[in-house]
PDB file of N, CA and C in Angstrom:
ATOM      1  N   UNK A   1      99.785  84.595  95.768  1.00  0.00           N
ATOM      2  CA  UNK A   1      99.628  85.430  94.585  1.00  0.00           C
ATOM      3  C   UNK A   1     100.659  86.563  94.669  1.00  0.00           C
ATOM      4  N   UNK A   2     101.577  86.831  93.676  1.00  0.00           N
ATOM      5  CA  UNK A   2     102.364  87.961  93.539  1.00  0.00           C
ATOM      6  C   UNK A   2     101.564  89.581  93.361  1.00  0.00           C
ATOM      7  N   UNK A   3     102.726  90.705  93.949  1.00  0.00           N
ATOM      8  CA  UNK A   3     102.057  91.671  94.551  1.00  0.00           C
ATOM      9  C   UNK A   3     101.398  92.481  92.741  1.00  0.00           C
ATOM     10  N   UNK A   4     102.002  91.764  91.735  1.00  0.00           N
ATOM     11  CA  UNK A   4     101.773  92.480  90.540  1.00  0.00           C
ATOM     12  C   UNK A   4     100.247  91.597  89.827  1.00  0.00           C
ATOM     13  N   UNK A   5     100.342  90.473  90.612  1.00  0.00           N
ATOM     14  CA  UNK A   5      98.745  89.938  89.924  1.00  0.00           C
ATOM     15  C   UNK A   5      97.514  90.394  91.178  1.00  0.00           C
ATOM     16  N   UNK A   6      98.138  90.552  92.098  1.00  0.00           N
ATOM     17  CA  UNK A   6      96.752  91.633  93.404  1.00  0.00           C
ATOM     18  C   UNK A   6      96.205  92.936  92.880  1.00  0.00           C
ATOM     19  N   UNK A   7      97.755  93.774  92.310  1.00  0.00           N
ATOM     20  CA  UNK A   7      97.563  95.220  91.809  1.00  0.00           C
ATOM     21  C   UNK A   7      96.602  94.769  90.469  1.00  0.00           C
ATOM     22  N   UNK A   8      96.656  94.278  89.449  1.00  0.00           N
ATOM     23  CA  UNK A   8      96.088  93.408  88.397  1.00  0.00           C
ATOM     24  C   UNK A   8      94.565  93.268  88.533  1.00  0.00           C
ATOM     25  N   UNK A   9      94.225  92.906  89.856  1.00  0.00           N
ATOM     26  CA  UNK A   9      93.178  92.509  90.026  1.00  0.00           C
ATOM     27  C   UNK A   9      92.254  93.035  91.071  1.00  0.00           C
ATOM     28  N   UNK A  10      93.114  93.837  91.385  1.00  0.00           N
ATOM     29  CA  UNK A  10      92.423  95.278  92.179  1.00  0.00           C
ATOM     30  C   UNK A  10      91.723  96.508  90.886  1.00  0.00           C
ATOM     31  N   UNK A  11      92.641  96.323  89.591  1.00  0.00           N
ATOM     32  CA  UNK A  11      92.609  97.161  89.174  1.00  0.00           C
ATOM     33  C   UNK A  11      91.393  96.721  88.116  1.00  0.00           C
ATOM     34  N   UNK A  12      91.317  95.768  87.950  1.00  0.00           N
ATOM     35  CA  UNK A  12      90.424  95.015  87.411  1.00  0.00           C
ATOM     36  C   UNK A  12      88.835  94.791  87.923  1.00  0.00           C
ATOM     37  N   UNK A  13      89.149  94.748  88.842  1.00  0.00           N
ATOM     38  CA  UNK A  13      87.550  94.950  89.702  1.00  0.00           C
ATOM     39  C   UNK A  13      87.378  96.330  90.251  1.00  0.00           C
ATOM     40  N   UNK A  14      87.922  97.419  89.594  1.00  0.00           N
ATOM     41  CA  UNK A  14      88.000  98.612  89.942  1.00  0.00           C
ATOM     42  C   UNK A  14      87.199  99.535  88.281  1.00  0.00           C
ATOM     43  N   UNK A  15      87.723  98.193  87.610  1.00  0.00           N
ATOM     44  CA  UNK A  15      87.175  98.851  85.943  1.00  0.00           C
ATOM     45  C   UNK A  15      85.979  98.344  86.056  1.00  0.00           C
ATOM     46  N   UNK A  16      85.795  97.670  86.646  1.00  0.00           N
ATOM     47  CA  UNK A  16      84.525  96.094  86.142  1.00  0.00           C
ATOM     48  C   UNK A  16      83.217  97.367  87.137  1.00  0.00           C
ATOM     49  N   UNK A  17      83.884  97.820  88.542  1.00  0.00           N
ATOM     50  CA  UNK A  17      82.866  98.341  88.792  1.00  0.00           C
ATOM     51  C   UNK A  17      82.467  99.433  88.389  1.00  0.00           C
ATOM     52  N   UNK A  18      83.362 100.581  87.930  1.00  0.00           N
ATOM     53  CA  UNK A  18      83.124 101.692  87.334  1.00  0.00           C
ATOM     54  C   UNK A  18      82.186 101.670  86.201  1.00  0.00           C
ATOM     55  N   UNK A  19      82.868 100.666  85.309  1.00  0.00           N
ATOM     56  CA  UNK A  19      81.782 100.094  83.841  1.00  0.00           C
ATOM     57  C   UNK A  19      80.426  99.677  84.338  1.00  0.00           C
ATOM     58  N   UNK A  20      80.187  98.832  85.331  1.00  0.00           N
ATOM     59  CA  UNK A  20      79.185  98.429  85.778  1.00  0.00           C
ATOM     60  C   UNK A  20      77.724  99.401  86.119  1.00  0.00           C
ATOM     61  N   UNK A  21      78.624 100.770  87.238  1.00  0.00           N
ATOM     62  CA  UNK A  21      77.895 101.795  87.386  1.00  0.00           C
ATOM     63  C   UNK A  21      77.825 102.907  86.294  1.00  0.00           C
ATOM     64  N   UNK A  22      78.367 102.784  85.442  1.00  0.00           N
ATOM     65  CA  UNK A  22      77.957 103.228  83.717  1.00  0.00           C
ATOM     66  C   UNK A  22      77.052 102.754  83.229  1.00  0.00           C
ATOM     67  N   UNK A  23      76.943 101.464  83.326  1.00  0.00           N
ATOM     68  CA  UNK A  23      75.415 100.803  82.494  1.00  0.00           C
ATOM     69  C   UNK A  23      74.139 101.060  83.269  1.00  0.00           C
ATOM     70  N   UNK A  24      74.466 100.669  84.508  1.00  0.00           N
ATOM     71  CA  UNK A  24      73.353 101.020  85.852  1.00  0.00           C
ATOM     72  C   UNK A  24      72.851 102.872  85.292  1.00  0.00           C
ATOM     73  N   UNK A  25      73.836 103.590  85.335  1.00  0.00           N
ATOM     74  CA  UNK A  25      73.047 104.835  84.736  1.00  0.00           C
ATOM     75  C   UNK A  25      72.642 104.879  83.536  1.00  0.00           C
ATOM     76  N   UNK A  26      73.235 104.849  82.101  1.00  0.00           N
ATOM     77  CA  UNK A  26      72.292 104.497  81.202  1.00  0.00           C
ATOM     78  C   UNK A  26      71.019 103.955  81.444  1.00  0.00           C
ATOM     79  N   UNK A  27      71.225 102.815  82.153  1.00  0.00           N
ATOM     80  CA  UNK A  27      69.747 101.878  81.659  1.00  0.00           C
ATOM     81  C   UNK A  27      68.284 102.759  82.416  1.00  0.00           C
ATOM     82  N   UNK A  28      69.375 103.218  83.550  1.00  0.00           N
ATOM     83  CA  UNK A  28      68.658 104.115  84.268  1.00  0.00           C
ATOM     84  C   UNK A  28      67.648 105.767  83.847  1.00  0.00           C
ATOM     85  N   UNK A  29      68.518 105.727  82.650  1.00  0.00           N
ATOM     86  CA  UNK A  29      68.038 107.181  81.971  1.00  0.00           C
ATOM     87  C   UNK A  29      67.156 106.612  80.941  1.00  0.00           C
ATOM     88  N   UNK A  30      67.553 105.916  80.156  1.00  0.00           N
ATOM     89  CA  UNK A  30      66.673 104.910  79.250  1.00  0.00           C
ATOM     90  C   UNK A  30      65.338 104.281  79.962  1.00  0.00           C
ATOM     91  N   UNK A  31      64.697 104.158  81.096  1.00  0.00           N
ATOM     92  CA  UNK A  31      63.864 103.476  81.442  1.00  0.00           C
ATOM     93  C   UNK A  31      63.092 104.807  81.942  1.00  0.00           C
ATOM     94  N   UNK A  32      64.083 106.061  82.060  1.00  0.00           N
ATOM     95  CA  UNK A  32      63.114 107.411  82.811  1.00  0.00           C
ATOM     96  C   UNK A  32      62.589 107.549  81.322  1.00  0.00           C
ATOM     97  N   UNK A  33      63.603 107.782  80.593  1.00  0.00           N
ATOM     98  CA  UNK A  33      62.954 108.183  78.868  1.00  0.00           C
ATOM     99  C   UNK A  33      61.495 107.510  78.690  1.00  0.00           C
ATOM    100  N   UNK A  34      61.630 106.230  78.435  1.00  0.00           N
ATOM    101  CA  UNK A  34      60.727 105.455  78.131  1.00  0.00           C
ATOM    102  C   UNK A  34      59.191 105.659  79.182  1.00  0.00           C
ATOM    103  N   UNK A  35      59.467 105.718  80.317  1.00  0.00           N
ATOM    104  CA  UNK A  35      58.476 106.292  81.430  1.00  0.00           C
ATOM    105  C   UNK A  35      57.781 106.971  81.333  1.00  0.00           C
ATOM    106  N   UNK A  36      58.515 108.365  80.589  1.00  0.00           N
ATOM    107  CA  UNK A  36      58.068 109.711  80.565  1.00  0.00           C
ATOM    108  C   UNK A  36      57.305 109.464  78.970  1.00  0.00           C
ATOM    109  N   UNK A  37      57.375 108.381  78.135  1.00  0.00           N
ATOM    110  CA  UNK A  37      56.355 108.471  77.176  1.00  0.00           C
ATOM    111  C   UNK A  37      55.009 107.857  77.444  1.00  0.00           C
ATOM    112  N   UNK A  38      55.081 107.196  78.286  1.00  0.00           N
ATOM    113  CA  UNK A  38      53.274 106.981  78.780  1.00  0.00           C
ATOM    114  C   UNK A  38      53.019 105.587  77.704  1.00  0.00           C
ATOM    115  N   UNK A  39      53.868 104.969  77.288  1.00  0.00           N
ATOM    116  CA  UNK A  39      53.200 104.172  76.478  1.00  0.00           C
ATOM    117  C   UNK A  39      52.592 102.606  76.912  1.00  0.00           C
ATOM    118  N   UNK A  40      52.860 102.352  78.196  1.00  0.00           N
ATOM    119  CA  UNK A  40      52.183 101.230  78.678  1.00  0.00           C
ATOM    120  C   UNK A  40      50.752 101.648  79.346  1.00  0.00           C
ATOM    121  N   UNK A  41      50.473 103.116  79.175  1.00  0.00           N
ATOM    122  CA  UNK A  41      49.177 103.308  79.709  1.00  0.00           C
ATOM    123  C   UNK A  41      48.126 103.637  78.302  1.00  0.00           C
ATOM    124  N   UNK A  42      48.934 103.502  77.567  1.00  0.00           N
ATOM    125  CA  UNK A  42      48.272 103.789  76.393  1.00  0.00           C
ATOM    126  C   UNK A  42      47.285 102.114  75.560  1.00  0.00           C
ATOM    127  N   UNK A  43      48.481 100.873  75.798  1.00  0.00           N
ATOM    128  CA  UNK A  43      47.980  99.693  75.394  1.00  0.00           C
ATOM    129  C   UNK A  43      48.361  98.649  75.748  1.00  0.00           C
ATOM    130  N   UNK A  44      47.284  98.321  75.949  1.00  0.00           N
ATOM    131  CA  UNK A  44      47.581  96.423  76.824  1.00  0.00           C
ATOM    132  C   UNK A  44      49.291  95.691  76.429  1.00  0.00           C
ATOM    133  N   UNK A  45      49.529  95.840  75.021  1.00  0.00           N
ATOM    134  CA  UNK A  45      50.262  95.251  74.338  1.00  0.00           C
ATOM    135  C   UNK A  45      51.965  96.186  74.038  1.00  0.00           C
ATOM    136  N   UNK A  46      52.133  97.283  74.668  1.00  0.00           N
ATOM    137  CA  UNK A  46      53.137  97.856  74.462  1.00  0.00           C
ATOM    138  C   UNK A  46      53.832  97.438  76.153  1.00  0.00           C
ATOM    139  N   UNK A  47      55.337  96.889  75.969  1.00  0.00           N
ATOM    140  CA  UNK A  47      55.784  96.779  77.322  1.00  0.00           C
ATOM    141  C   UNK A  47      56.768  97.249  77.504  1.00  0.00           C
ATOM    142  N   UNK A  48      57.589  97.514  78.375  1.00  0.00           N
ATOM    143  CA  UNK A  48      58.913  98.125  78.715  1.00  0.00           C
ATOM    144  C   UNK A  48      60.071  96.816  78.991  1.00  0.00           C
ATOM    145  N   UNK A  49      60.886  96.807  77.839  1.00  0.00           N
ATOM    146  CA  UNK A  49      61.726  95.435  77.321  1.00  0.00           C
ATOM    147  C   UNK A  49      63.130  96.704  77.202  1.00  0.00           C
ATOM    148  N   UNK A  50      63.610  97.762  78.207  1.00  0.00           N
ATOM    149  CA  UNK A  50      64.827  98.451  78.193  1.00  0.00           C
ATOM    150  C   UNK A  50      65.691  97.439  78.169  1.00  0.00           C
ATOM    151  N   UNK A  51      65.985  96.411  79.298  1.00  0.00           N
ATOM    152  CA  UNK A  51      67.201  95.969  79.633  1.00  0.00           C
ATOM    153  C   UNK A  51      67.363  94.721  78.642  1.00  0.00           C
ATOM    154  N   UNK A  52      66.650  94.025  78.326  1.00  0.00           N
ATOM    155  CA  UNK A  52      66.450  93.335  76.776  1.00  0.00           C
ATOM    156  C   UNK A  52      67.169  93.983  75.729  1.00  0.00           C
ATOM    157  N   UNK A  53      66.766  95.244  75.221  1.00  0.00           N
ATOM    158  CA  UNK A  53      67.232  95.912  74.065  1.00  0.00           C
ATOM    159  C   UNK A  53      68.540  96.294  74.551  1.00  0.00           C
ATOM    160  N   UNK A  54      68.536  97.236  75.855  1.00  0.00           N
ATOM    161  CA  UNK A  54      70.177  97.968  76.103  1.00  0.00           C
ATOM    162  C   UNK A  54      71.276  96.414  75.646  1.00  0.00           C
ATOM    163  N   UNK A  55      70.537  95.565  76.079  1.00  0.00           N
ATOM    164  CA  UNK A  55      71.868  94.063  76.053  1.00  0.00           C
ATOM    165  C   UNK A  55      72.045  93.668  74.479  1.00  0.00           C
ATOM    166  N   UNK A  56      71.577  94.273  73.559  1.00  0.00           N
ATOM    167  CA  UNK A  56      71.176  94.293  72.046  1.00  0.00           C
ATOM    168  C   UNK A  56      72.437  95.086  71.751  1.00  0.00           C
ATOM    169  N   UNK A  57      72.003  96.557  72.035  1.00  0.00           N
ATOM    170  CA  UNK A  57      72.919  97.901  72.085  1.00  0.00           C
ATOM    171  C   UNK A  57      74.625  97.635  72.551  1.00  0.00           C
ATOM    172  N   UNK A  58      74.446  96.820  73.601  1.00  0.00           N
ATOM    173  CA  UNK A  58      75.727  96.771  74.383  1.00  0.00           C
ATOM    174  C   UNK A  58      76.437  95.752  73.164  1.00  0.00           C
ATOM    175  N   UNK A  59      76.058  94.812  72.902  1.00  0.00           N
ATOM    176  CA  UNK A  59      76.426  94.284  71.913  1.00  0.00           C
ATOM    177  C   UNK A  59      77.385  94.511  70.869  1.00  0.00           C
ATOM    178  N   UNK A  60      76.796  95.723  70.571  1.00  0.00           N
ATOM    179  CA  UNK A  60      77.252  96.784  68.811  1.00  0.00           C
ATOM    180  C   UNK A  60      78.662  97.467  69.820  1.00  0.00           C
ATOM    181  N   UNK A  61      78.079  98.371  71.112  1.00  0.00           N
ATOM    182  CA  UNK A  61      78.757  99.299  71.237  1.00  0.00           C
ATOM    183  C   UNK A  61      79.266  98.906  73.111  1.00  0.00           C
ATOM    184  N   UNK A  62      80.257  98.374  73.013  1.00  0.00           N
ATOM    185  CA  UNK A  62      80.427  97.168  74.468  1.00  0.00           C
ATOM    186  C   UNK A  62      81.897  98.697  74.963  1.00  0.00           C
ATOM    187  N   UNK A  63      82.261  98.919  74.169  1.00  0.00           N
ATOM    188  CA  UNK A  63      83.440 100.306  74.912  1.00  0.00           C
ATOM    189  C   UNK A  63      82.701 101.646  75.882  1.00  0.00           C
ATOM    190  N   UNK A  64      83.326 101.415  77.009  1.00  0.00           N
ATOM    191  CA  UNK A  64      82.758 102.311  77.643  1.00  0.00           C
ATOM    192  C   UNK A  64      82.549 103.954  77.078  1.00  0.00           C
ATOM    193  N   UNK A  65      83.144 104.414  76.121  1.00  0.00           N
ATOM    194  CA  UNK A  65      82.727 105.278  75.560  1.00  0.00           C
ATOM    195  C   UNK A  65      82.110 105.580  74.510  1.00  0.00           C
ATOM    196  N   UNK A  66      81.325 104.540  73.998  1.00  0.00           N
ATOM    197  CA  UNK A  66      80.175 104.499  73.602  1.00  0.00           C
ATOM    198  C   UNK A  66      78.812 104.834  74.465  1.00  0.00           C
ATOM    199  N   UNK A  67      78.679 105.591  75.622  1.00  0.00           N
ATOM    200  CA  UNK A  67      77.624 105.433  76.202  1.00  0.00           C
ATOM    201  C   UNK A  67      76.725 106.480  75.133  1.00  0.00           C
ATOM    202  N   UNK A  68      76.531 107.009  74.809  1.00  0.00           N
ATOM    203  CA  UNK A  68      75.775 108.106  73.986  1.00  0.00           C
ATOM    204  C   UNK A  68      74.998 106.862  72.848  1.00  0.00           C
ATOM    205  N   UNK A  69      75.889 106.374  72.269  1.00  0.00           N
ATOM    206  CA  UNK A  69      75.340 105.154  71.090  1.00  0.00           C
ATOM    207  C   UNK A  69      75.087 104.206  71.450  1.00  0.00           C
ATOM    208  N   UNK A  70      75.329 103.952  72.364  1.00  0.00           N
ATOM    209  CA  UNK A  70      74.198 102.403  73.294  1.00  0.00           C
ATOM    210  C   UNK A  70      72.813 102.978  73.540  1.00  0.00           C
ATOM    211  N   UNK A  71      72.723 104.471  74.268  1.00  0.00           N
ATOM    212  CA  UNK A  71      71.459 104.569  74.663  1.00  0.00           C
ATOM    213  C   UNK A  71      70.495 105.128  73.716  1.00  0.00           C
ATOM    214  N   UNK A  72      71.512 105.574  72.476  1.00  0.00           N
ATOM    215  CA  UNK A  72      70.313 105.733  71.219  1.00  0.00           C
ATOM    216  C   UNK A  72      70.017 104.714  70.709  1.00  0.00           C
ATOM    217  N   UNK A  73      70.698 103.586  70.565  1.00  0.00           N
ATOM    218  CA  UNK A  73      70.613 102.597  69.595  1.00  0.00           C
ATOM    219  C   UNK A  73      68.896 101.675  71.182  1.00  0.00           C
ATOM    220  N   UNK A  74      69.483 101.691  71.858  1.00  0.00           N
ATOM    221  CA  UNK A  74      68.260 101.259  72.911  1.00  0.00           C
ATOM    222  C   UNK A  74      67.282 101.821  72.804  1.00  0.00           C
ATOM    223  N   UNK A  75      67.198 103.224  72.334  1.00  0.00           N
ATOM    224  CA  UNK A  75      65.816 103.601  72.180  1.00  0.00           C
ATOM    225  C   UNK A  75      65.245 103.447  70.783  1.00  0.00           C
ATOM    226  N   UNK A  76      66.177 103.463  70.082  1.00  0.00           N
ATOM    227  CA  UNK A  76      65.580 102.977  68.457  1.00  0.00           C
ATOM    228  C   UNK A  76      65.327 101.682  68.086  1.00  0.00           C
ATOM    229  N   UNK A  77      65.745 100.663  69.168  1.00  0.00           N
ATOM    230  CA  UNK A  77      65.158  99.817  68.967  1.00  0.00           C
ATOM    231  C   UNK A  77      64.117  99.588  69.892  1.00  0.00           C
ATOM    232  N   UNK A  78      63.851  99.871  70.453  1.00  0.00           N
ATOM    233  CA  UNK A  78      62.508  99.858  71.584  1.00  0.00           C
ATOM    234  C   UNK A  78      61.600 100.395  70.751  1.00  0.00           C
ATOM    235  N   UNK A  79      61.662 101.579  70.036  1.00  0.00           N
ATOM    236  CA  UNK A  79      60.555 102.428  69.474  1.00  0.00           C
ATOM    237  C   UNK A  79      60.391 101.491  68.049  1.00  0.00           C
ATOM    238  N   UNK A  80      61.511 101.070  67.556  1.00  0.00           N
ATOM    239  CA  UNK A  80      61.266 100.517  66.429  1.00  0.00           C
ATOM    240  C   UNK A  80      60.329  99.187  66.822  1.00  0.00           C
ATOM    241  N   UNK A  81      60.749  98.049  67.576  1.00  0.00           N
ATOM    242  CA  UNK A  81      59.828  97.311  68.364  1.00  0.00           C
ATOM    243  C   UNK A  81      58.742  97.128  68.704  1.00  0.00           C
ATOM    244  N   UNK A  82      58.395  98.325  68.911  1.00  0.00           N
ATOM    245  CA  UNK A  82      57.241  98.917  69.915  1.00  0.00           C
ATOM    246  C   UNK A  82      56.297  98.941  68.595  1.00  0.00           C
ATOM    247  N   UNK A  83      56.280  99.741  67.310  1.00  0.00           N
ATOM    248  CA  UNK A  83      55.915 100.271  65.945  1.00  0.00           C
ATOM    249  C   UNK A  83      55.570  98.683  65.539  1.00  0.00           C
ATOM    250  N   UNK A  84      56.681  98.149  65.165  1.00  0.00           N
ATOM    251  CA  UNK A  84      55.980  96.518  64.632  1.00  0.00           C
ATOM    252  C   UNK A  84      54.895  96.013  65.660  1.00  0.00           C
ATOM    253  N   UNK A  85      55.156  96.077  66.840  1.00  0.00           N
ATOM    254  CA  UNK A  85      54.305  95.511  67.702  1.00  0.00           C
ATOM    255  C   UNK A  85      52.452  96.084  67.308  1.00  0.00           C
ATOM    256  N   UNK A  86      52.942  97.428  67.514  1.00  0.00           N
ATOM    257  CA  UNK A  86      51.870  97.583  67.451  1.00  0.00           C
ATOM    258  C   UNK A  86      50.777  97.406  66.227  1.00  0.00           C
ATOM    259  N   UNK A  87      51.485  97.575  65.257  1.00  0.00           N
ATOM    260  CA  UNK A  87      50.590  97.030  64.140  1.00  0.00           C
ATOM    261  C   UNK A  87      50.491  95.432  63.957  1.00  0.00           C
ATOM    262  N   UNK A  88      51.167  94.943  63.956  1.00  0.00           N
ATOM    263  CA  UNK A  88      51.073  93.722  64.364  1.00  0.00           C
ATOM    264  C   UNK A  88      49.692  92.990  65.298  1.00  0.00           C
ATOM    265  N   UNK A  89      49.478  93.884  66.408  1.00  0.00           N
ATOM    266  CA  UNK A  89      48.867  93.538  67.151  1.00  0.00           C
ATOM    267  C   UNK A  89      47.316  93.816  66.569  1.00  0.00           C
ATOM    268  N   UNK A  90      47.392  95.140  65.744  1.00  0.00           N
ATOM    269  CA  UNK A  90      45.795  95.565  65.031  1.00  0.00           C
ATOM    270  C   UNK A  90      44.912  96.292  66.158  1.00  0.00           C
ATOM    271  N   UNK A  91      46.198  97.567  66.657  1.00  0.00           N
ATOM    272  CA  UNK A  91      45.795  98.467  67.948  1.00  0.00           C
ATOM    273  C   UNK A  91      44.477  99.145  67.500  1.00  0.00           C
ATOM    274  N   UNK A  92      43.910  99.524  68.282  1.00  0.00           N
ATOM    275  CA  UNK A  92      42.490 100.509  67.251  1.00  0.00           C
ATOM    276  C   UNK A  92      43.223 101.704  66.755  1.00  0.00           C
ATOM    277  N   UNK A  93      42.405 102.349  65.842  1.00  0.00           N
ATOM    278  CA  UNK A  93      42.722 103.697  65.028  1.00  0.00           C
ATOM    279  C   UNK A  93      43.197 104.451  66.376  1.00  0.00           C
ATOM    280  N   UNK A  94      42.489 104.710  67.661  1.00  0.00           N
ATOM    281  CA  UNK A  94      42.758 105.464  68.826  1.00  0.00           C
ATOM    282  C   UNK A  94      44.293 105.252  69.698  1.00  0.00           C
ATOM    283  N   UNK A  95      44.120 103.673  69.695  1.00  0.00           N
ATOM    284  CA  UNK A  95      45.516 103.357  70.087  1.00  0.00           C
ATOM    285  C   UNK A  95      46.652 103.839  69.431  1.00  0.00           C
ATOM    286  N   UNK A  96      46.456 104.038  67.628  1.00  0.00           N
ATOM    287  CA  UNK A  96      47.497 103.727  66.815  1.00  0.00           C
ATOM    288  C   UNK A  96      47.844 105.329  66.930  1.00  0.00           C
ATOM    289  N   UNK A  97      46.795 106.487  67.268  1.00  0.00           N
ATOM    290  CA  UNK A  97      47.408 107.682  67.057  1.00  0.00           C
ATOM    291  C   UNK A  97      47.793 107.793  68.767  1.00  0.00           C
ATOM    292  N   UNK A  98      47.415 107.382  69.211  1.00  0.00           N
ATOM    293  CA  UNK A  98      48.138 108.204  70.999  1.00  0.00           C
ATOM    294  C   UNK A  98      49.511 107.473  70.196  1.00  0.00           C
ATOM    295  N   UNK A  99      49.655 106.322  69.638  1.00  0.00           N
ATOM    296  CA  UNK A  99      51.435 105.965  70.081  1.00  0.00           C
ATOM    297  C   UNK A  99      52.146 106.875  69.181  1.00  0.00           C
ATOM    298  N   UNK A 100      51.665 107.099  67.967  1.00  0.00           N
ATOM    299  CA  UNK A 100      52.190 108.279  66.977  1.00  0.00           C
ATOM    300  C   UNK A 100      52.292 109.802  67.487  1.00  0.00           C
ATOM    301  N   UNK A 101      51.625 109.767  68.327  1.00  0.00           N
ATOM    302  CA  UNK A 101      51.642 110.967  69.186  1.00  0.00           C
ATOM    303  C   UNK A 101      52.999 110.930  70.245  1.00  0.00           C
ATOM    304  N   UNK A 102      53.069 109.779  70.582  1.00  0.00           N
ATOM    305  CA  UNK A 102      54.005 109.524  71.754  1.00  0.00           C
ATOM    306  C   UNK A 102      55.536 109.240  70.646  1.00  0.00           C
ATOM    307  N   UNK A 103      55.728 108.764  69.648  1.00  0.00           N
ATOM    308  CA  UNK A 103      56.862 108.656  69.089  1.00  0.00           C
ATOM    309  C   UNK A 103      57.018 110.353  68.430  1.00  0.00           C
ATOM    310  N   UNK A 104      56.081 111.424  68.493  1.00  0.00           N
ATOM    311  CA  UNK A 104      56.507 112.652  67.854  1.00  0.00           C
ATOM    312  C   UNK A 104      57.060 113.201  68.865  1.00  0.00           C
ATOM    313  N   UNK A 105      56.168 113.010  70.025  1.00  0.00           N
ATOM    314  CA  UNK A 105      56.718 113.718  71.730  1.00  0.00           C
ATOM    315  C   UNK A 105      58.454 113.338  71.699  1.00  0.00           C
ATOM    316  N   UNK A 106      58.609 111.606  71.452  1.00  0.00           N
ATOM    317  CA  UNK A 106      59.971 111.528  71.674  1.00  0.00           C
ATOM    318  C   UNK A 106      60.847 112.074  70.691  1.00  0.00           C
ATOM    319  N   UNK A 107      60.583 112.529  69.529  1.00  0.00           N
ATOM    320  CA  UNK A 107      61.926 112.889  68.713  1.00  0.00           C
ATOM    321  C   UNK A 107      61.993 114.870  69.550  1.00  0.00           C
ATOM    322  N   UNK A 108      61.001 114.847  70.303  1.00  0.00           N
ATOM    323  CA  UNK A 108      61.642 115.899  71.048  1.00  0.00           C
ATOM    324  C   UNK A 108      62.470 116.316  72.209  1.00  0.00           C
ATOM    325  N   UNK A 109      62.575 115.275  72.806  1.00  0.00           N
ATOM    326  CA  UNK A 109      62.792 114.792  74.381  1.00  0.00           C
ATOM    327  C   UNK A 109      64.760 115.065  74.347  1.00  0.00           C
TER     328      UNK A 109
END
């Protein structure tokens, strides 16, 4: 292999890991977010599907400087998710306000 396809590919698995440990923190802050709303203790039927959705997000916004709009778009669709789910599911009146409670907590967070 020539010394300009080594440099190439040094430099290349040098992006791949940097990008790599970019998503590793996002997904990482996205799963504390989601944590800190309490919503799997709230109902049988609400689950934590971060790395599902972030791969949704990454999708739209795959440039590493998009990290700000990957991890909103991950939480708006989790919460949006989460909202169909739960009616869907026919949570009780009790269930349906802790999660309304927990989506007001998050537009503060």
């Amino acid at each position: 292999m020539s010394d300009a396809h080594e440099a190439l590919l040094k430099f290349a698995t040098l992006d791949f890991n940097i990008v790599q440990a970019l998503h590793r923190n996002e997904i990482r802050q996205i799963t504390e977010w989601w944590n800190e709303l309490n919503t799997t203790k709230m109902s049988r039927f609400i689950k934590s599907r971060v790395v599902e959705y972030f791969f949704l997000a990454i999708m739209v916004y795959f440039e590493p400087d998009y990290s700000e709009a990957r991890m909103l778009a991950t939480k708006l669709i989790h919460l949006i998710t989460t909202v169909d789910d739960a009616y869907d599911h026919y949570g009780t009146m009790k269930e349906l306000e802790l999660f309304m409670d927990a989506i007001e907590r998050s537009l503060h967070l």
